[in-house]
C-alpha atoms as a PDB file:
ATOM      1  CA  UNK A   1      60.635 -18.856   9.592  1.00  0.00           C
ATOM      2  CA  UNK A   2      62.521 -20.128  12.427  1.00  0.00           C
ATOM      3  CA  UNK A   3      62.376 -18.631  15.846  1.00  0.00           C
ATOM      4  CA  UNK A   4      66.626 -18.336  15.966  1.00  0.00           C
ATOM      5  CA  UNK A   5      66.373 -17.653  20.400  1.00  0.00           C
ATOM      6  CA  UNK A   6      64.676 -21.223  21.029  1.00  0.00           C
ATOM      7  CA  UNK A   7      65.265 -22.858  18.050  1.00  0.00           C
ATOM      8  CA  UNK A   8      61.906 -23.478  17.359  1.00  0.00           C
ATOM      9  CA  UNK A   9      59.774 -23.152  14.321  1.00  0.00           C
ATOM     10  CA  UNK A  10      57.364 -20.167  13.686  1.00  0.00           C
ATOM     11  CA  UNK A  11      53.941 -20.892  13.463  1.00  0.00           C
ATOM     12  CA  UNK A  12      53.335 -18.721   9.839  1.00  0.00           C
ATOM     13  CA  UNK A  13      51.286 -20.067   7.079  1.00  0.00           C
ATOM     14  CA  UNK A  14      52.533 -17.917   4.722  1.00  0.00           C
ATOM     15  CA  UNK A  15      55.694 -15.796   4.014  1.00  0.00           C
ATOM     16  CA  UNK A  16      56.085 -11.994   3.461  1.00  0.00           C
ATOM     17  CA  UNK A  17      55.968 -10.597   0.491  1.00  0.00           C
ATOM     18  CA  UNK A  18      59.776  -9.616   0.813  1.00  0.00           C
ATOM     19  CA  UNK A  19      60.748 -12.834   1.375  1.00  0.00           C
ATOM     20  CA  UNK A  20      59.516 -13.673  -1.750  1.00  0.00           C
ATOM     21  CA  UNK A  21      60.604 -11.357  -3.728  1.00  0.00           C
ATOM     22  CA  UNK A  22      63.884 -11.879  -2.051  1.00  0.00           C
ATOM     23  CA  UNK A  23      63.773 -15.302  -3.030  1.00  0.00           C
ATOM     24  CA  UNK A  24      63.026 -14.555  -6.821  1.00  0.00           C
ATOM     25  CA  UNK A  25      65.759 -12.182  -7.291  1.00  0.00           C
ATOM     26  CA  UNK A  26      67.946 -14.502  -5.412  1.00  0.00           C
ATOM     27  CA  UNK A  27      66.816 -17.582  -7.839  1.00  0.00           C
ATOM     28  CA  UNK A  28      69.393 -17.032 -11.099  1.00  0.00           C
ATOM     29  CA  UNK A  29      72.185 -16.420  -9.374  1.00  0.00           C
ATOM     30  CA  UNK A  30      72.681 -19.070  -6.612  1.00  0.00           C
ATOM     31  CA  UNK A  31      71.911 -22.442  -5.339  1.00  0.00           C
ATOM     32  CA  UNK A  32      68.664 -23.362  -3.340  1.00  0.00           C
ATOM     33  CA  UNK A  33      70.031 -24.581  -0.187  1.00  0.00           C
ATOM     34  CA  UNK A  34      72.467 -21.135   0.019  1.00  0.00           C
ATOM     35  CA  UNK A  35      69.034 -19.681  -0.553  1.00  0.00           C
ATOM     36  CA  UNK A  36      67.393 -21.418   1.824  1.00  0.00           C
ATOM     37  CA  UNK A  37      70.051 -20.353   4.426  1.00  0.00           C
ATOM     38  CA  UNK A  38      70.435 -17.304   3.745  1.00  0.00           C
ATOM     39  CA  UNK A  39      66.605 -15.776   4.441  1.00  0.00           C
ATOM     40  CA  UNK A  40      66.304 -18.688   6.596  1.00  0.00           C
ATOM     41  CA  UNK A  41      63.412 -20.126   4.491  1.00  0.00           C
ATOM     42  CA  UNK A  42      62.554 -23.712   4.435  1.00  0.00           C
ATOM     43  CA  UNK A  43      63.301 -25.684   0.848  1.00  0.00           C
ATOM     44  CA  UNK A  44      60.601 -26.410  -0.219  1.00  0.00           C
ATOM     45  CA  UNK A  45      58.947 -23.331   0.674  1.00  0.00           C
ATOM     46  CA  UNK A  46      61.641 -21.771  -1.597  1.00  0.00           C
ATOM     47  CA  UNK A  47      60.579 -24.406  -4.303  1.00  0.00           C
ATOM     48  CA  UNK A  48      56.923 -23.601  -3.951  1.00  0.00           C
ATOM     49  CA  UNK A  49      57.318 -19.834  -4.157  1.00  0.00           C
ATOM     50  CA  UNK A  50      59.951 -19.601  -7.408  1.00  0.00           C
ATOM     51  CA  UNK A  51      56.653 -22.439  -8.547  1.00  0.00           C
ATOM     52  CA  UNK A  52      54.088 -19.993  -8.370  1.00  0.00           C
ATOM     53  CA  UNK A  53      56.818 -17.287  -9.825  1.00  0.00           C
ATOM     54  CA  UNK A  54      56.960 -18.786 -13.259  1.00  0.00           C
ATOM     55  CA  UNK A  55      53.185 -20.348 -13.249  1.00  0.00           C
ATOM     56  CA  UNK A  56      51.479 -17.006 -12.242  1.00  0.00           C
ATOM     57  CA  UNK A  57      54.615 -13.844 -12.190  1.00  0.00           C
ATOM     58  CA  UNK A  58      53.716 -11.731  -9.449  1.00  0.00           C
ATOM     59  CA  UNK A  59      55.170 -12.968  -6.093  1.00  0.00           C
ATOM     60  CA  UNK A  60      51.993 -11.478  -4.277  1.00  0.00           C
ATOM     61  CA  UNK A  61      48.898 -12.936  -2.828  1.00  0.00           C
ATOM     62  CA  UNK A  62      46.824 -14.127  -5.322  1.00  0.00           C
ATOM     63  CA  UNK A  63      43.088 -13.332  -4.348  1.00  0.00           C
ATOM     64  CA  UNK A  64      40.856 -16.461  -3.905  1.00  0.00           C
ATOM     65  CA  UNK A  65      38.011 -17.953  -4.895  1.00  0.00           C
ATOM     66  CA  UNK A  66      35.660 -16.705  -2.261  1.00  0.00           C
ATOM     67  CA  UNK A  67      32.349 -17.638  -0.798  1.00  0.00           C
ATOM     68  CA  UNK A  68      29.655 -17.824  -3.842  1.00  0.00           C
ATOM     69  CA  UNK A  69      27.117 -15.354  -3.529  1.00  0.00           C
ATOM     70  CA  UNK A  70      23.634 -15.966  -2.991  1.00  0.00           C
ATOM     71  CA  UNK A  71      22.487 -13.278  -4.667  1.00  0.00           C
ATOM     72  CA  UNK A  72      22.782 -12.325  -7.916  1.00  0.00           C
ATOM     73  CA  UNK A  73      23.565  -9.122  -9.694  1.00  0.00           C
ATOM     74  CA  UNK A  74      19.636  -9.767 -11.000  1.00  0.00           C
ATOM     75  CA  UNK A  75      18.397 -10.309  -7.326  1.00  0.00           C
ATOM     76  CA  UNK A  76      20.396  -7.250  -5.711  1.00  0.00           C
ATOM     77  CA  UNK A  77      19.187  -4.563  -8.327  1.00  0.00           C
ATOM     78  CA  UNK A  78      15.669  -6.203  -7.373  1.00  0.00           C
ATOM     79  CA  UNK A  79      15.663  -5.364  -4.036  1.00  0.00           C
ATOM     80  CA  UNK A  80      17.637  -2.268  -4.402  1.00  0.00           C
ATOM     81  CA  UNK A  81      14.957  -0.933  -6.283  1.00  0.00           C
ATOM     82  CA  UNK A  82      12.921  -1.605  -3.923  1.00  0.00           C
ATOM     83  CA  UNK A  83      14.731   0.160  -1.106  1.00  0.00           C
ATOM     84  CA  UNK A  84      15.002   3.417  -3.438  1.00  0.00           C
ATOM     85  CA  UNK A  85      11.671   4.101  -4.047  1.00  0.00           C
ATOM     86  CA  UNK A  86       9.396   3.888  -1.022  1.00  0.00           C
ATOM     87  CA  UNK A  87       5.945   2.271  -1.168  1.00  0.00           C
ATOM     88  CA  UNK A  88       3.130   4.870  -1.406  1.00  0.00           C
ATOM     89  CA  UNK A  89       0.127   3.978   1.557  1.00  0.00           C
ATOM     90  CA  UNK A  90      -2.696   2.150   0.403  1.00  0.00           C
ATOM     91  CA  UNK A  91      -4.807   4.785   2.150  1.00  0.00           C
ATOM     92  CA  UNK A  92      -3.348   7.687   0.805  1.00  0.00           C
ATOM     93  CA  UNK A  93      -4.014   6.103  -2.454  1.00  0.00           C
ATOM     94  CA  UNK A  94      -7.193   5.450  -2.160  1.00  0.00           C
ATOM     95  CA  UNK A  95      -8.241   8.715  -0.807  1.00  0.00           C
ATOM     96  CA  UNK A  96      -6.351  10.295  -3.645  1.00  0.00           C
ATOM     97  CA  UNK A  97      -8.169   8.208  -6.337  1.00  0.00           C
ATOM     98  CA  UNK A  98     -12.059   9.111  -5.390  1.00  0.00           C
END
């Protein structure tokens, strides 16, 4: 997380999926702050991934909620139907009628 040549911090929303796996295995079998120093993870960031650990179990990214759809499942057979089968002329039907 930390940028170790200029001792400045990485600009990373979220950690790798190592990490935090790292982190989890890590968990039982020492302290937080030797945690924290050792993948050279932030606290609390530590603290918020072992969180979502034993709220959710997988360490991996959860998928979101998403943009709601406008259409519905209804609405997009509707107009798929209407792409599959093509409109017949109205003069070819007409001629084909008399």
């Amino acid at each position: 997380m930390y940028d170790t040549e200029h001792g400045e911090k990485k600009k990373s929303r979220e950690s790798s999926e190592e990490v935090r796996q790292k982190i989890v295995g890590k968990h039982g079998q020492s302290q937080a702050k030797s945690i924290s120093r050792d993948l050279d993870v932030p606290v609390s960031t530590m603290c918020n991934v072992i969180k979502k650990f034993k709220a959710h179990g997988p360490v991996a990214n959860l998928p979101g909620r998403g943009r709601k759809r406008k259409v519905d499942q209804r609405l997009q057979r509707m107009v798929q139907n209407k792409m599959d089968c093509p409109k017949v002329a109205s003069n070819e039907s007409r001629s084909k009628s008399h």
